[in-house]
PDB file of N, CA and C in Angstrom:
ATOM      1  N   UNK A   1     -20.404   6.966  -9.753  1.00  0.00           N
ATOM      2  CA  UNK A   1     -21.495   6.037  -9.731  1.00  0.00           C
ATOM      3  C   UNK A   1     -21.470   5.315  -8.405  1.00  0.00           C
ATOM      4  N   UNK A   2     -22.703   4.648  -7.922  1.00  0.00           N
ATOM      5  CA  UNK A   2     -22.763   4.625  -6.522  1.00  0.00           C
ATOM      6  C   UNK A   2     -23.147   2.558  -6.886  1.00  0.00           C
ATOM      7  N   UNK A   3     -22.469   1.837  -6.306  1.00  0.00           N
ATOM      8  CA  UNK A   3     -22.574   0.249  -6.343  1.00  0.00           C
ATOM      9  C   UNK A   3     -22.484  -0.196  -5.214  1.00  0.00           C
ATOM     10  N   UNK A   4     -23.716  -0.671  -5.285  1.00  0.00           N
ATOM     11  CA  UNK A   4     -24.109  -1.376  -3.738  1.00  0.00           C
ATOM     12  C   UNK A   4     -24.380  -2.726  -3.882  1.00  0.00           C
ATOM     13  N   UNK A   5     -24.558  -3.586  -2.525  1.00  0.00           N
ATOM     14  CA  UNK A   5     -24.773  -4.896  -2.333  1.00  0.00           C
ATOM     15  C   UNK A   5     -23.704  -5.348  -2.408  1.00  0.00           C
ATOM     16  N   UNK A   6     -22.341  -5.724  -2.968  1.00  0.00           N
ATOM     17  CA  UNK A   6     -21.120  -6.380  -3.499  1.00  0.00           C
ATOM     18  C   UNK A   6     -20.609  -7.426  -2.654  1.00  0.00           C
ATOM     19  N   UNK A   7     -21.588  -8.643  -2.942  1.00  0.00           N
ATOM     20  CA  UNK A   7     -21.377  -9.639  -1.584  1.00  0.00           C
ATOM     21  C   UNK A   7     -20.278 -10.859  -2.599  1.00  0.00           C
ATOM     22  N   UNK A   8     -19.783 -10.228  -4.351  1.00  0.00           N
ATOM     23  CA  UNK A   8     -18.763 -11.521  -4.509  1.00  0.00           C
ATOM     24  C   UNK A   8     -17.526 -10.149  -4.992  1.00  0.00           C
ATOM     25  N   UNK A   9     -16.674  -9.601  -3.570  1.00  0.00           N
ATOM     26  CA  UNK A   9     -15.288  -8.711  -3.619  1.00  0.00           C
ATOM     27  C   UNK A   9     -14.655  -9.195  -4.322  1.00  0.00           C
ATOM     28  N   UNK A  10     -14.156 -10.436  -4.608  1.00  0.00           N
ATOM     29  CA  UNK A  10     -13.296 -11.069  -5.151  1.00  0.00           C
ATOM     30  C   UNK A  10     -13.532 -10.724  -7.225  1.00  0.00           C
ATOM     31  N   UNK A  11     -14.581 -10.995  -7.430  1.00  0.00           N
ATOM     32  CA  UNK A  11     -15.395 -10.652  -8.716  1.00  0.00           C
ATOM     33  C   UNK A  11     -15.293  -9.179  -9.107  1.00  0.00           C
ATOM     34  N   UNK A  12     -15.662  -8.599  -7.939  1.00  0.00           N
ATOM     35  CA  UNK A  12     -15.918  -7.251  -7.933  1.00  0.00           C
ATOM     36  C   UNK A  12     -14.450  -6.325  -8.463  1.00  0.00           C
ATOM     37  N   UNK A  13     -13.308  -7.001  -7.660  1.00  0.00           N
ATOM     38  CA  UNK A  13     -11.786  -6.194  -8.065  1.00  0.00           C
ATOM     39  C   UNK A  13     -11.573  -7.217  -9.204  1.00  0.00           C
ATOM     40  N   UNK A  14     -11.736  -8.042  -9.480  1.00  0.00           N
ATOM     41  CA  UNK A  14     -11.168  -8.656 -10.655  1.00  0.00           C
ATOM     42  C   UNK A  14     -12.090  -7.689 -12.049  1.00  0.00           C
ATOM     43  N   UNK A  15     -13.206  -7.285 -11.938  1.00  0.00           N
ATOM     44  CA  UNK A  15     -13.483  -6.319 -12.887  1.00  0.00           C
ATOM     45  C   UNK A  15     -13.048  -5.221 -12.896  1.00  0.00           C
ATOM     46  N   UNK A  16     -12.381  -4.773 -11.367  1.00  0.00           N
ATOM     47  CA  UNK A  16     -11.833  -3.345 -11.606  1.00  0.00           C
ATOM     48  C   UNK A  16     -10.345  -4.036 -12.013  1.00  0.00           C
ATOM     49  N   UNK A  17      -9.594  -4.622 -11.709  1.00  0.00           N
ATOM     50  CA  UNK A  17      -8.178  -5.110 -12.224  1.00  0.00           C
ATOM     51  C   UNK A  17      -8.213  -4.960 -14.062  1.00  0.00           C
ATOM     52  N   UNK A  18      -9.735  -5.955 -14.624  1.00  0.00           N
ATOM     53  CA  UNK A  18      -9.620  -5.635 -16.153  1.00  0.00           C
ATOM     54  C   UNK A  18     -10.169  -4.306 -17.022  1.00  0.00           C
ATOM     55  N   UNK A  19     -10.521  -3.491 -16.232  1.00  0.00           N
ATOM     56  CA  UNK A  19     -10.451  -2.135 -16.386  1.00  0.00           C
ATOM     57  C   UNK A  19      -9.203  -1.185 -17.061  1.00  0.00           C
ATOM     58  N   UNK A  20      -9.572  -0.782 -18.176  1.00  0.00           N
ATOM     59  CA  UNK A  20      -8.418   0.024 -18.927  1.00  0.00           C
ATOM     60  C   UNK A  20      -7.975   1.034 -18.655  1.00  0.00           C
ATOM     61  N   UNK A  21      -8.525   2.167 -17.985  1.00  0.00           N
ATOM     62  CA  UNK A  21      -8.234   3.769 -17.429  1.00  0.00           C
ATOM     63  C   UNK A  21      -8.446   3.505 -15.862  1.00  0.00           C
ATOM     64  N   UNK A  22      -8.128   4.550 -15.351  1.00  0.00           N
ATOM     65  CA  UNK A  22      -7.884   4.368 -13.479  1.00  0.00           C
ATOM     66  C   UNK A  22      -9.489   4.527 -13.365  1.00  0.00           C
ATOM     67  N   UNK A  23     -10.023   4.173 -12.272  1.00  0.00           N
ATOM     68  CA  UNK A  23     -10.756   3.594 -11.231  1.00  0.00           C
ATOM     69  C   UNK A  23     -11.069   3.935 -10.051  1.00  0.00           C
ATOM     70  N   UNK A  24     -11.771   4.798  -9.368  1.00  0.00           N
ATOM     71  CA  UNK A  24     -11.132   5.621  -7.881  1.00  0.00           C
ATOM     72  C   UNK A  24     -12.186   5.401  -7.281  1.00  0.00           C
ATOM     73  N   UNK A  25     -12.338   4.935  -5.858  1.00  0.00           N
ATOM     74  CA  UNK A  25     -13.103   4.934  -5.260  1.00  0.00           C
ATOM     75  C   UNK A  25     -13.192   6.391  -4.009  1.00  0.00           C
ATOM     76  N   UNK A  26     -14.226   6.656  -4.412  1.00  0.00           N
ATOM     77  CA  UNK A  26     -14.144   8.214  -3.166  1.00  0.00           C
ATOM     78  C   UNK A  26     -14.625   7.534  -1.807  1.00  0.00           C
ATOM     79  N   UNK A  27     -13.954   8.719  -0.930  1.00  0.00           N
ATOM     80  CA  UNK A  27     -14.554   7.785   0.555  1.00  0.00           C
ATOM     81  C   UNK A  27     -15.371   8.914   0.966  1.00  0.00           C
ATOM     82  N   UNK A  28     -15.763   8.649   2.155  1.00  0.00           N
ATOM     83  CA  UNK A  28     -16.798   9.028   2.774  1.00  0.00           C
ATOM     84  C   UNK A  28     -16.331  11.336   3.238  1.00  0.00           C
ATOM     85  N   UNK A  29     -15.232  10.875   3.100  1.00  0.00           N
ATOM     86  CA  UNK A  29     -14.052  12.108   3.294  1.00  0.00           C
ATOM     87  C   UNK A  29     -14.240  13.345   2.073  1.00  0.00           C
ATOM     88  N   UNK A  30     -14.027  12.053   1.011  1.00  0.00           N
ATOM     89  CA  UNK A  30     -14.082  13.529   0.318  1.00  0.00           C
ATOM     90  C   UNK A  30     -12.919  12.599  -0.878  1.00  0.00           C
ATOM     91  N   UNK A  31     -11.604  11.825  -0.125  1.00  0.00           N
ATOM     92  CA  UNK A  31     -10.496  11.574  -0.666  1.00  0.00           C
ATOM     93  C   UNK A  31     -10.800  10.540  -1.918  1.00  0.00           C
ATOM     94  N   UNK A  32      -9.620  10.297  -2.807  1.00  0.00           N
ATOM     95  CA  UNK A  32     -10.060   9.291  -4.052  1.00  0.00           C
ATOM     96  C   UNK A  32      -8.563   8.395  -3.820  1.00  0.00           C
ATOM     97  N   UNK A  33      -9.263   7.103  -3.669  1.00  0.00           N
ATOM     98  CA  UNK A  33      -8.174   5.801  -4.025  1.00  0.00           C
ATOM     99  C   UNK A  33      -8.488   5.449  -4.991  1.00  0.00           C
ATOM    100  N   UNK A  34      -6.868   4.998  -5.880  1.00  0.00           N
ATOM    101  CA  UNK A  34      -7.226   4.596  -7.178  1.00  0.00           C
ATOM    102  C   UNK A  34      -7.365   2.505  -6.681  1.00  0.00           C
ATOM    103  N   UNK A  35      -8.561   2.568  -7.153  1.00  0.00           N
ATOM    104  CA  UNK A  35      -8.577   1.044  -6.928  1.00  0.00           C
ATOM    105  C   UNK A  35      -7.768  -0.113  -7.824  1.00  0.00           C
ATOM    106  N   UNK A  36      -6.907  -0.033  -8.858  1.00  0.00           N
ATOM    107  CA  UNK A  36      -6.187   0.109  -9.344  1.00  0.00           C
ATOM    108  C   UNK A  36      -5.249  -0.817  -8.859  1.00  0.00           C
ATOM    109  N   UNK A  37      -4.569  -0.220  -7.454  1.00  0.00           N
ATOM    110  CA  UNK A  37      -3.436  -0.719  -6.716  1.00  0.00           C
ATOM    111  C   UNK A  37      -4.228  -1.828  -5.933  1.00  0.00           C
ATOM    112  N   UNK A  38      -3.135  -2.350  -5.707  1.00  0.00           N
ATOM    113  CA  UNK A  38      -3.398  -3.082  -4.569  1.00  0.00           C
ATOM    114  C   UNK A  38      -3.454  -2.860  -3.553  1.00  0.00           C
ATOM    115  N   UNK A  39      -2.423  -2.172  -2.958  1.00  0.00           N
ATOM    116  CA  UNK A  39      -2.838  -1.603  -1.607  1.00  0.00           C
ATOM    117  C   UNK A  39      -4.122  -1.050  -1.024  1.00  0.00           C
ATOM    118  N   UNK A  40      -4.496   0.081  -2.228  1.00  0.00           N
ATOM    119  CA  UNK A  40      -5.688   0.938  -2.158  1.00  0.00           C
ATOM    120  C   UNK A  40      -6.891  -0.234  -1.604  1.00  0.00           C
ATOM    121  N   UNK A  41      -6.751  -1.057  -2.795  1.00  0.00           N
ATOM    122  CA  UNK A  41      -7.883  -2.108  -2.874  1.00  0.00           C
ATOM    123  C   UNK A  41      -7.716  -2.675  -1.072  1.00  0.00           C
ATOM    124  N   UNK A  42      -6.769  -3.380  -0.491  1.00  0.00           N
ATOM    125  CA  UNK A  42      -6.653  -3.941   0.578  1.00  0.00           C
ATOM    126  C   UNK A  42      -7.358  -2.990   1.802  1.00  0.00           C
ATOM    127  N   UNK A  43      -7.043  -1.438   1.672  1.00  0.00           N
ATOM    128  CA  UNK A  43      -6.875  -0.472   2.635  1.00  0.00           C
ATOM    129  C   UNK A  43      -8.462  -0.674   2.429  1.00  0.00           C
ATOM    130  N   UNK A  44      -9.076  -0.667   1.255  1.00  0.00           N
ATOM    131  CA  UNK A  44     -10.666   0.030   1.320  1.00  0.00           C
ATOM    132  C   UNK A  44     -11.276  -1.178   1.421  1.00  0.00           C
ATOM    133  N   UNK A  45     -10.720  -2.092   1.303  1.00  0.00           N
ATOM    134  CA  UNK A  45     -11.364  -3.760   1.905  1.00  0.00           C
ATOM    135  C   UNK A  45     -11.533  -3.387   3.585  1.00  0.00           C
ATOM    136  N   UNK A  46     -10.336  -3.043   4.130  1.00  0.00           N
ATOM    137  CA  UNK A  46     -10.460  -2.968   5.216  1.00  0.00           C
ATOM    138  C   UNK A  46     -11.316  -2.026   6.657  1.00  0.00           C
ATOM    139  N   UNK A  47     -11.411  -0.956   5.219  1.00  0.00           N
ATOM    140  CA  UNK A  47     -12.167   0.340   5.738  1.00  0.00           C
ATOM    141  C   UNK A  47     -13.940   0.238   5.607  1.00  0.00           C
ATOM    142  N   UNK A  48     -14.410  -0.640   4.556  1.00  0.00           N
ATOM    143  CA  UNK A  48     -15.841  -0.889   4.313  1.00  0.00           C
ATOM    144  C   UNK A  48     -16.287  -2.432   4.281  1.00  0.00           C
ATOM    145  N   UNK A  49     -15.348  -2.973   4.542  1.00  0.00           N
ATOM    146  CA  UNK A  49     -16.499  -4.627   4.110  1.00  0.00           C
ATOM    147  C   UNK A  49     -16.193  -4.835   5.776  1.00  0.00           C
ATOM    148  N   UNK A  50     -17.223  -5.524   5.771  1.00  0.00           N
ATOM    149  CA  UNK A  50     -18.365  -6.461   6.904  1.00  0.00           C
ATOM    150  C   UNK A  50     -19.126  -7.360   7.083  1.00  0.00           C
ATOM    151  N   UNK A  51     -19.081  -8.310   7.533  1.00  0.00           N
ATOM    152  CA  UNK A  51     -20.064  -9.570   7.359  1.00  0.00           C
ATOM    153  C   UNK A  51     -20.143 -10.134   6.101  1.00  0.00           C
ATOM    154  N   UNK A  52     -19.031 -10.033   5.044  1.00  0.00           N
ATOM    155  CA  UNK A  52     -18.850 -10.365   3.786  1.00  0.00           C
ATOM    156  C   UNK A  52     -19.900  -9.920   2.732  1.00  0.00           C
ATOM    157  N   UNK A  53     -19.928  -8.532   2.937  1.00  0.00           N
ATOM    158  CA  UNK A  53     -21.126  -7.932   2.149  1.00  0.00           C
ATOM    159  C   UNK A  53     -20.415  -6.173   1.899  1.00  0.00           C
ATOM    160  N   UNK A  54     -20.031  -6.122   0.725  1.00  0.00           N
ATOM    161  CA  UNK A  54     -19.802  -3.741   0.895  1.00  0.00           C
ATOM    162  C   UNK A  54     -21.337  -3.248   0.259  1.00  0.00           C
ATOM    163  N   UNK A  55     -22.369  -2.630   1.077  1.00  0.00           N
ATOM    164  CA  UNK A  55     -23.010  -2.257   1.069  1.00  0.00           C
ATOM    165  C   UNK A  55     -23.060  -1.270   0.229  1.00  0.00           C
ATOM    166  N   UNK A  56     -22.514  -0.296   0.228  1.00  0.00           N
ATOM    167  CA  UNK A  56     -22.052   0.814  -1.158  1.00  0.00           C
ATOM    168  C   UNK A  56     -20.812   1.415  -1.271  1.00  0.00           C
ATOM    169  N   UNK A  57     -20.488   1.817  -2.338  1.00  0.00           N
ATOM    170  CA  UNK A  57     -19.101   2.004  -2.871  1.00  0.00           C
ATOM    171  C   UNK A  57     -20.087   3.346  -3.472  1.00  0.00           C
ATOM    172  N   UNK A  58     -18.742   4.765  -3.639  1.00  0.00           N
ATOM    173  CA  UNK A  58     -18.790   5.456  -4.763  1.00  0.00           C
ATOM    174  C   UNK A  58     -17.882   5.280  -5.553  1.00  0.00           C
ATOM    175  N   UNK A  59     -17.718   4.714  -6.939  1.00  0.00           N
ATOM    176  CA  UNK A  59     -16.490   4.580  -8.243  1.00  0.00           C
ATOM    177  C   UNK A  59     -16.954   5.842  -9.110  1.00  0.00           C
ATOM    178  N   UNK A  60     -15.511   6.037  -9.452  1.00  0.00           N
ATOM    179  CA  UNK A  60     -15.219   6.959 -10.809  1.00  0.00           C
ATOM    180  C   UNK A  60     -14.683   5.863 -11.474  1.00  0.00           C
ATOM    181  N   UNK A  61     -15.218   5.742 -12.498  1.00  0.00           N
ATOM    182  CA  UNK A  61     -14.442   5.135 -14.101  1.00  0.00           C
ATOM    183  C   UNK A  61     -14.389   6.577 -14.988  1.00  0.00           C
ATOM    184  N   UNK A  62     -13.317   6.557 -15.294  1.00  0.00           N
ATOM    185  CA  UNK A  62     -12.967   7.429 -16.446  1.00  0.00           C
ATOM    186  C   UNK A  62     -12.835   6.934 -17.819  1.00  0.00           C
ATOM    187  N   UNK A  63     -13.167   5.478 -18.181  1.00  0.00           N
ATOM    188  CA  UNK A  63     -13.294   5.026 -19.392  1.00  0.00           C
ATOM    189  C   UNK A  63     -14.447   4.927 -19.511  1.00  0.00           C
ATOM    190  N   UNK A  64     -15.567   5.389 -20.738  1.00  0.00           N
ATOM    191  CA  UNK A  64     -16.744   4.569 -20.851  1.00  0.00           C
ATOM    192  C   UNK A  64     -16.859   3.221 -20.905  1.00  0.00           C
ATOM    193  N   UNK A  65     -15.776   2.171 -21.175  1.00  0.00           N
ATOM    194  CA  UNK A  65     -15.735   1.168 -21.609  1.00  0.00           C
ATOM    195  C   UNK A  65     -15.877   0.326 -20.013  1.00  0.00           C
ATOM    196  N   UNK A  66     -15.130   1.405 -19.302  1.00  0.00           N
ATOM    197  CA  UNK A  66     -15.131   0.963 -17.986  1.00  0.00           C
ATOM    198  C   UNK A  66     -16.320   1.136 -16.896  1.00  0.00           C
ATOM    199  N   UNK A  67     -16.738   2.339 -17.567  1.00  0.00           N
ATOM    200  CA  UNK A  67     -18.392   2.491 -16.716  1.00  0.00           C
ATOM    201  C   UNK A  67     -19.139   1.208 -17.229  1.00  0.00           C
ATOM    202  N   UNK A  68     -18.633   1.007 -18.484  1.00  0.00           N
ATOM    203  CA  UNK A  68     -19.570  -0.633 -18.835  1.00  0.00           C
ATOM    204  C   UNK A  68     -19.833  -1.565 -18.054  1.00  0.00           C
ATOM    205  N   UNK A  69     -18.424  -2.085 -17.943  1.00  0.00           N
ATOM    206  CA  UNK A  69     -18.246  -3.369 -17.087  1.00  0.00           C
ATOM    207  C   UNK A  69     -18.769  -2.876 -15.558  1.00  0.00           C
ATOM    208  N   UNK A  70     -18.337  -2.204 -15.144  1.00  0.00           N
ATOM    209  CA  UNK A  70     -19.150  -1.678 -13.526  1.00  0.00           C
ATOM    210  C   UNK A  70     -20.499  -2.223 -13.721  1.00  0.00           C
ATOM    211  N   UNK A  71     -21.299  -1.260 -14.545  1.00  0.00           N
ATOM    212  CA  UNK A  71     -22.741  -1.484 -14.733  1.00  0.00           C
ATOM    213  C   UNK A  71     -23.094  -3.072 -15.068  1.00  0.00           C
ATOM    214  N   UNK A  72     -22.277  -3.732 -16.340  1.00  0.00           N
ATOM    215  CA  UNK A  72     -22.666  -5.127 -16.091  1.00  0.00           C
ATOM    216  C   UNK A  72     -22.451  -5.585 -14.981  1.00  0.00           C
ATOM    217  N   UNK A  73     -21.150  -5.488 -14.213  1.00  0.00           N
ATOM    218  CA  UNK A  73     -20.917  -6.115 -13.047  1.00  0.00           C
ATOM    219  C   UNK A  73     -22.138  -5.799 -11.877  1.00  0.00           C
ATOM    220  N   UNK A  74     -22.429  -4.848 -11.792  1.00  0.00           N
ATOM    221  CA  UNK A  74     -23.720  -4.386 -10.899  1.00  0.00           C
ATOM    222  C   UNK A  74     -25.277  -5.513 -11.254  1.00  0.00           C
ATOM    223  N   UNK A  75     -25.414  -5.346 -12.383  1.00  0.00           N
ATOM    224  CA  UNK A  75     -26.243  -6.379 -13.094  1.00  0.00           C
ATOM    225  C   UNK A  75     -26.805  -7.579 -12.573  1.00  0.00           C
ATOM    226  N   UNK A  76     -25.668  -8.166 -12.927  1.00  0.00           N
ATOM    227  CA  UNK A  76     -25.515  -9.845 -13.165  1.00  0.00           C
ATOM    228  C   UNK A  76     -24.958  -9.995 -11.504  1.00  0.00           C
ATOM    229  N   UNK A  77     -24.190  -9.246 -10.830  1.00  0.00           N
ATOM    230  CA  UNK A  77     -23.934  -9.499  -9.684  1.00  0.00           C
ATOM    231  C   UNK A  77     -22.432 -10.509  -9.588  1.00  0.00           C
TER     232      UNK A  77
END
């Protein structure tokens, strides 16, 4: 699933943190970080945000429960 605009990061990993199954963000490559970690999360902070705004993300949720919260989180913002 493709989530764009994500101008509150902080909000944004705290919904992937309460996420029950892994989480992966694909990059532009091809490769999958599990967002999950922390590191991952820091590395892909560092690789896409700008002007305090990530314009788009691709996520895999492998829980439906977890495609949920994405989609609310996309939502409500």
């Amino acid at each position: 699933m493709k989530i764009q605009n994500i101008d509150n990061v902080e909000k944004f990993f705290k919904v992937i943190d309460s996420c029950k199954g892994k989480v992966e963000l694909v990059t532009g490559e091809g490769d999958r970080l599990n967002l999950k970690s922390k590191l991952s999360q820091y590395v892909s902070l560092a690789n896409i945000f700008s002007d305090g705004t990530i314009e788009e993300l691709e996520v895999i949720a492998y829980e439906p429960e977890d495609t949920a919260k994405l989609v609310e989180f996309m939502m409500e913002g």
